[in-house]
Each structure stands twice: as structure tokens, then as C-alpha cells.
Protein backbone atom coordinates (compact mmCIF):
# COMPACT_ATOMS: atom_id res chain seq x y z
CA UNK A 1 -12.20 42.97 -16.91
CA UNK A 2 -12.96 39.48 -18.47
CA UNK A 3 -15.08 37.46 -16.78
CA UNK A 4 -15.03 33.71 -16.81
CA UNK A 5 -16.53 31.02 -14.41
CA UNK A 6 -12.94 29.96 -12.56
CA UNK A 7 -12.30 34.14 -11.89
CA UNK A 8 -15.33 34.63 -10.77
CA UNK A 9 -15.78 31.42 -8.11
CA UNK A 10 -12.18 32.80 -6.84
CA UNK A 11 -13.30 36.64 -6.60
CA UNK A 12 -16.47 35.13 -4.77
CA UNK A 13 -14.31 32.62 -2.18
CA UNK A 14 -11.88 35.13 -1.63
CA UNK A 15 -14.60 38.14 -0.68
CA UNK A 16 -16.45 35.01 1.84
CA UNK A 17 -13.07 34.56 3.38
CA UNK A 18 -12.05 38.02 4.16
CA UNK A 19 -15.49 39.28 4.66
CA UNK A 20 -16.41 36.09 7.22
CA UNK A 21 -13.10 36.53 9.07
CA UNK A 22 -14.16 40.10 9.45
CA UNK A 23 -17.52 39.57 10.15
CA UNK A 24 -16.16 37.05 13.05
CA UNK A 25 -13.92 39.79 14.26
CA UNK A 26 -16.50 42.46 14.89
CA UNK A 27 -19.16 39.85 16.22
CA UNK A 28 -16.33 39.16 18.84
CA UNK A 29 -16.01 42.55 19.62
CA UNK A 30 -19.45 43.26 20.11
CA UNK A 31 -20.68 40.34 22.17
CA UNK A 32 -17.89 42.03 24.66
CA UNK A 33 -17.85 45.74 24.21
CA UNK A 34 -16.81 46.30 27.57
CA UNK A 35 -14.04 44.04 27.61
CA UNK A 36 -13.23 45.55 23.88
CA UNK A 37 -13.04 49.06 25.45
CA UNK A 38 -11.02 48.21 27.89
CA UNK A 39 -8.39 46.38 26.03
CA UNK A 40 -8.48 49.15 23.34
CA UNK A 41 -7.93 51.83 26.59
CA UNK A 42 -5.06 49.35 28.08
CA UNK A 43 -3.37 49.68 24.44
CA UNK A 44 -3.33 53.59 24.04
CA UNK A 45 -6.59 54.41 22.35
CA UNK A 46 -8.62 57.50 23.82
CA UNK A 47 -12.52 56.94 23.86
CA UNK A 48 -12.37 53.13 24.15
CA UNK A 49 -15.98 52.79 24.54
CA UNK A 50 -16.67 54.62 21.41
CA UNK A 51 -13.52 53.00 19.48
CA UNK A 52 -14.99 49.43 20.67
CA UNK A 53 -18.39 50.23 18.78
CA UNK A 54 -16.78 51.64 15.64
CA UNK A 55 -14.41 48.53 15.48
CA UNK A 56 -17.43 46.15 15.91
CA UNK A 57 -19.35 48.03 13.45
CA UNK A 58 -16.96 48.84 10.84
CA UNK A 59 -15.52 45.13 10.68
CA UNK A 60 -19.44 43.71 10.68
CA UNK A 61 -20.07 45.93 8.04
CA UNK A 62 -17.01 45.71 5.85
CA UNK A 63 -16.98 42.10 5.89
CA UNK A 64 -20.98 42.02 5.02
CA UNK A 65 -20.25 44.85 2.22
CA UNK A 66 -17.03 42.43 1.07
CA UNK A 67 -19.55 39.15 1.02
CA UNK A 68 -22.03 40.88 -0.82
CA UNK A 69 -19.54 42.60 -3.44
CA UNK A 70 -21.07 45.92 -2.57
CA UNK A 71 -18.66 48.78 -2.93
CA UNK A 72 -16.25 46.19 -3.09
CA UNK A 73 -12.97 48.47 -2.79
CA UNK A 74 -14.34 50.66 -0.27
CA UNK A 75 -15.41 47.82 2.04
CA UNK A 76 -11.43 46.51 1.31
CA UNK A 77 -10.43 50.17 2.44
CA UNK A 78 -11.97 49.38 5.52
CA UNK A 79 -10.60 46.14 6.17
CA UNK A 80 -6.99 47.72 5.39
CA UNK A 81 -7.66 50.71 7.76
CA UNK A 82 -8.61 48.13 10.35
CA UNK A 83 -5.59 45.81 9.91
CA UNK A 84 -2.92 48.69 9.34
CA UNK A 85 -4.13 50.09 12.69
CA UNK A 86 -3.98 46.97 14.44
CA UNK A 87 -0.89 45.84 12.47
CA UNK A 88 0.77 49.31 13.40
CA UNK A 89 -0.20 49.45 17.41
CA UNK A 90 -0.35 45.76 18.24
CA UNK A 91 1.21 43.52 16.23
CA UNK A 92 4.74 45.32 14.45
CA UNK A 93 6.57 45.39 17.88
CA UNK A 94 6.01 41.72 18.26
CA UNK A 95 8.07 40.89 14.42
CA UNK A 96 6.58 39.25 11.75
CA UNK A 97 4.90 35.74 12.90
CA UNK A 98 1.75 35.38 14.38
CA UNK A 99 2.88 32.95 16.90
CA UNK A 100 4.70 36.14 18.37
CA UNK A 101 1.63 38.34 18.41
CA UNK A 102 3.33 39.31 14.90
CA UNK A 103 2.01 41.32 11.79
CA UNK A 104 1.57 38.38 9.95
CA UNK A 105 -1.92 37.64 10.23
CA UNK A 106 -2.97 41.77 9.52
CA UNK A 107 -0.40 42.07 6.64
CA UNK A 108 -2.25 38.87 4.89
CA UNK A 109 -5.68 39.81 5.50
CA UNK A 110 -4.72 43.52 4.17
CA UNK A 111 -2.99 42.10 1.09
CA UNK A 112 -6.07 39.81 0.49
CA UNK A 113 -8.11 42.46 0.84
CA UNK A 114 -6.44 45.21 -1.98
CA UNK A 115 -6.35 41.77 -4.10
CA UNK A 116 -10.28 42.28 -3.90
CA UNK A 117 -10.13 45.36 -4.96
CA UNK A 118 -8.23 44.96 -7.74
CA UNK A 119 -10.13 41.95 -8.39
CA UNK A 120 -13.34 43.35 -7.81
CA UNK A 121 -16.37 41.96 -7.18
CA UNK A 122 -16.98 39.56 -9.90
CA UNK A 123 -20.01 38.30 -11.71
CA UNK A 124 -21.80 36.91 -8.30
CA UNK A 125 -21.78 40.57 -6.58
CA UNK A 126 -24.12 43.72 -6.23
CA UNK A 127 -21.39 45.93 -7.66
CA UNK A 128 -22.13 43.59 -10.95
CA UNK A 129 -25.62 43.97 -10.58
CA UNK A 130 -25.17 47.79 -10.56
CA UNK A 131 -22.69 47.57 -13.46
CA UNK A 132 -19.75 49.35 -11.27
CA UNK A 133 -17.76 46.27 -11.37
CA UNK A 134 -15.51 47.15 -13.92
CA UNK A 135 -15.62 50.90 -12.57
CA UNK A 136 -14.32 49.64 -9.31
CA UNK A 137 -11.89 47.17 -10.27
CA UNK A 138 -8.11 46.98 -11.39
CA UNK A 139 -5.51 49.83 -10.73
CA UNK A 140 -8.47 52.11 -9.70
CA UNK A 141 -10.12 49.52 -7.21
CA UNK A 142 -6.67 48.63 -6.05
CA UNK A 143 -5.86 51.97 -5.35
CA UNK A 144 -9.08 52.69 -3.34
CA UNK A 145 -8.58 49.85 -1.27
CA UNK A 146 -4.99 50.82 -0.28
CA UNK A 147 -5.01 54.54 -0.26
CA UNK A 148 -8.00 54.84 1.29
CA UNK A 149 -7.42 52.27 3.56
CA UNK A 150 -3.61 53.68 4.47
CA UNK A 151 -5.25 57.31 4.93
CA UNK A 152 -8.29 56.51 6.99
CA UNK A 153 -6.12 53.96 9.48
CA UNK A 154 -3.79 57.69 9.86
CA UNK A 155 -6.81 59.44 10.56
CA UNK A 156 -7.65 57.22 12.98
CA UNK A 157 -4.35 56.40 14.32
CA UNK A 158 -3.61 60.03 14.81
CA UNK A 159 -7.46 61.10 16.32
CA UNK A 160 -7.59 58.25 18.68
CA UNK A 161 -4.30 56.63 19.69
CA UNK A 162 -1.76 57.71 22.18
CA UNK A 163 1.64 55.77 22.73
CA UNK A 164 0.45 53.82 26.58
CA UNK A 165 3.08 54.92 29.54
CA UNK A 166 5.24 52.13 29.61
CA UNK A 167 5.00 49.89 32.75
């Protein structure tokens, strides 16, 4: 993949923006694990405590991995995994907008995030510095991000969730 100066400012802007909003995210969750757990018991997941600290640690890490340009697609599998379960058990019975409680919000930071992975991580990123950035970009990175992202939120979905009695 050719690199020029413009490309590479937008891979870098677009891995601070997804990575800091995840970074944010998992922070959140952390400062308030109990509060995390519960919500995530109160929404159908089994194990909340345990499901609070993977959430805060896999969204502190993916976004820090995404920042860095480290494994670039695989830290975008994350994020999608994250958003696709969120998208999928909170968000997609509300409709599309955000001001709903919609999928809007997930489906654009999942999107973002397999356009990092496609993009990969650009001159300004460790995967550069290793020379796997053109090993982990386009079709291949792409793919990563999605499939692996799609699979591991089913994995989780289907360990840890359980449709809540309704009220």
C-alpha cells in the first residue's frame, strides 16, 4: 500500500479517534465495575462481574493497541466484537438513531474500525515499525477486523448472554 503524508495523517486521526473513544469506554467501565456488572446482569449477561472486567479491559486495550497501530486489525476485531455485541443486545431493538438508544453509534464505530483495518496502520504505527503494515492491511486486514470481530462477538454472545425475562 502507497504511502503518502495526507494517508498517513488520516490512518493516524482515524486510529486516535476510535482508539480514544474506546479507551474512554473501558476507563468508564472500570472506574465503576460494580455498577458495570450490574447493568451487564440487568441486560442478560451471565458472570457480570467477570464480563465487566473483560469489557473494561478489552476496550482499554483495543483502543491503546488501535492508537499505537499495533496489530492494527486485530485490535479493530476487538472493537467490532465489542460494538456487534452491544449493537446486537442493546441497541438494535431501539432502531437505528442514537437518540433512541439506536445502533447508530456501534454500527459507525464498527465501520470505522474495519476501515482501519483495511487501512492499516500507516507510516506513524508499530505495525510499520515491524514491517507488518502492508501484511495487515487491505482485503486481508479488512477481513480480520470483520470476521474476527463478527466470530468472537458470537462466541461471546452465545457463552455469556441470555435473553432477560421480560418485566
Amino acid at each position: 500500500m502507497a504511502s503518502n503524508p495526507g494517508s498517513d495523517l488520516a490512518r493516524l486521526i482515524l486510529r486516535l479517534s476510535v482508539g480514544g473513544t474506546l479507551i474512554a469506554h473501558g476507563v468508564k467501565h472500570a472506574k465503576s465495575l460494580e455498577g458495570t456488572a450490574g447493568w451487564f446482569g440487568s441486560i442478560g449477561f451471565e458472570q457480570p462481574e467477570l464480563q465487566a472486567k473483560l469489557s473494561a479491559a478489552v476496550e482499554v486495550g483495543a483502543g491503546t493497541a488501535l492508537i499505537a497501530g499495533a496489530g492494527t486489525p486485530l485490535a479493530a476485531a476487538a472493537v467490532v466484537g465489542t460494538m456487534a455485541v452491544a449493537g446486537h443486545v442493546v441497541h438494535r431493538p431501539n432502531g437505528f438513531f442514537i437518540t433512541d438508544e439506536g445502533f447508530e453509534y456501534v454500527a459507525a464505530i464498527a465501520a470505522s474500525s474495519v476501515a482501519v483495518g483495511a487501512l492499516g496502520g500507516g507510516r506513524y504505527s508499530i505495525d510499520r515499525l515491524l514491517g507488518l503494515d502492508r501484511k495487515l492491511s487491505g482485503g486481508r486486514g479488512a477481513a480480520i477486523a470483520a470476521g474476527l470481530g463478527v466470530l468472537g462477538a458470537i462466541g461471546q454472545h452465545k457463552t455469556f448472554w441470555r435473553k432477560p425475562a421480560s418485566a
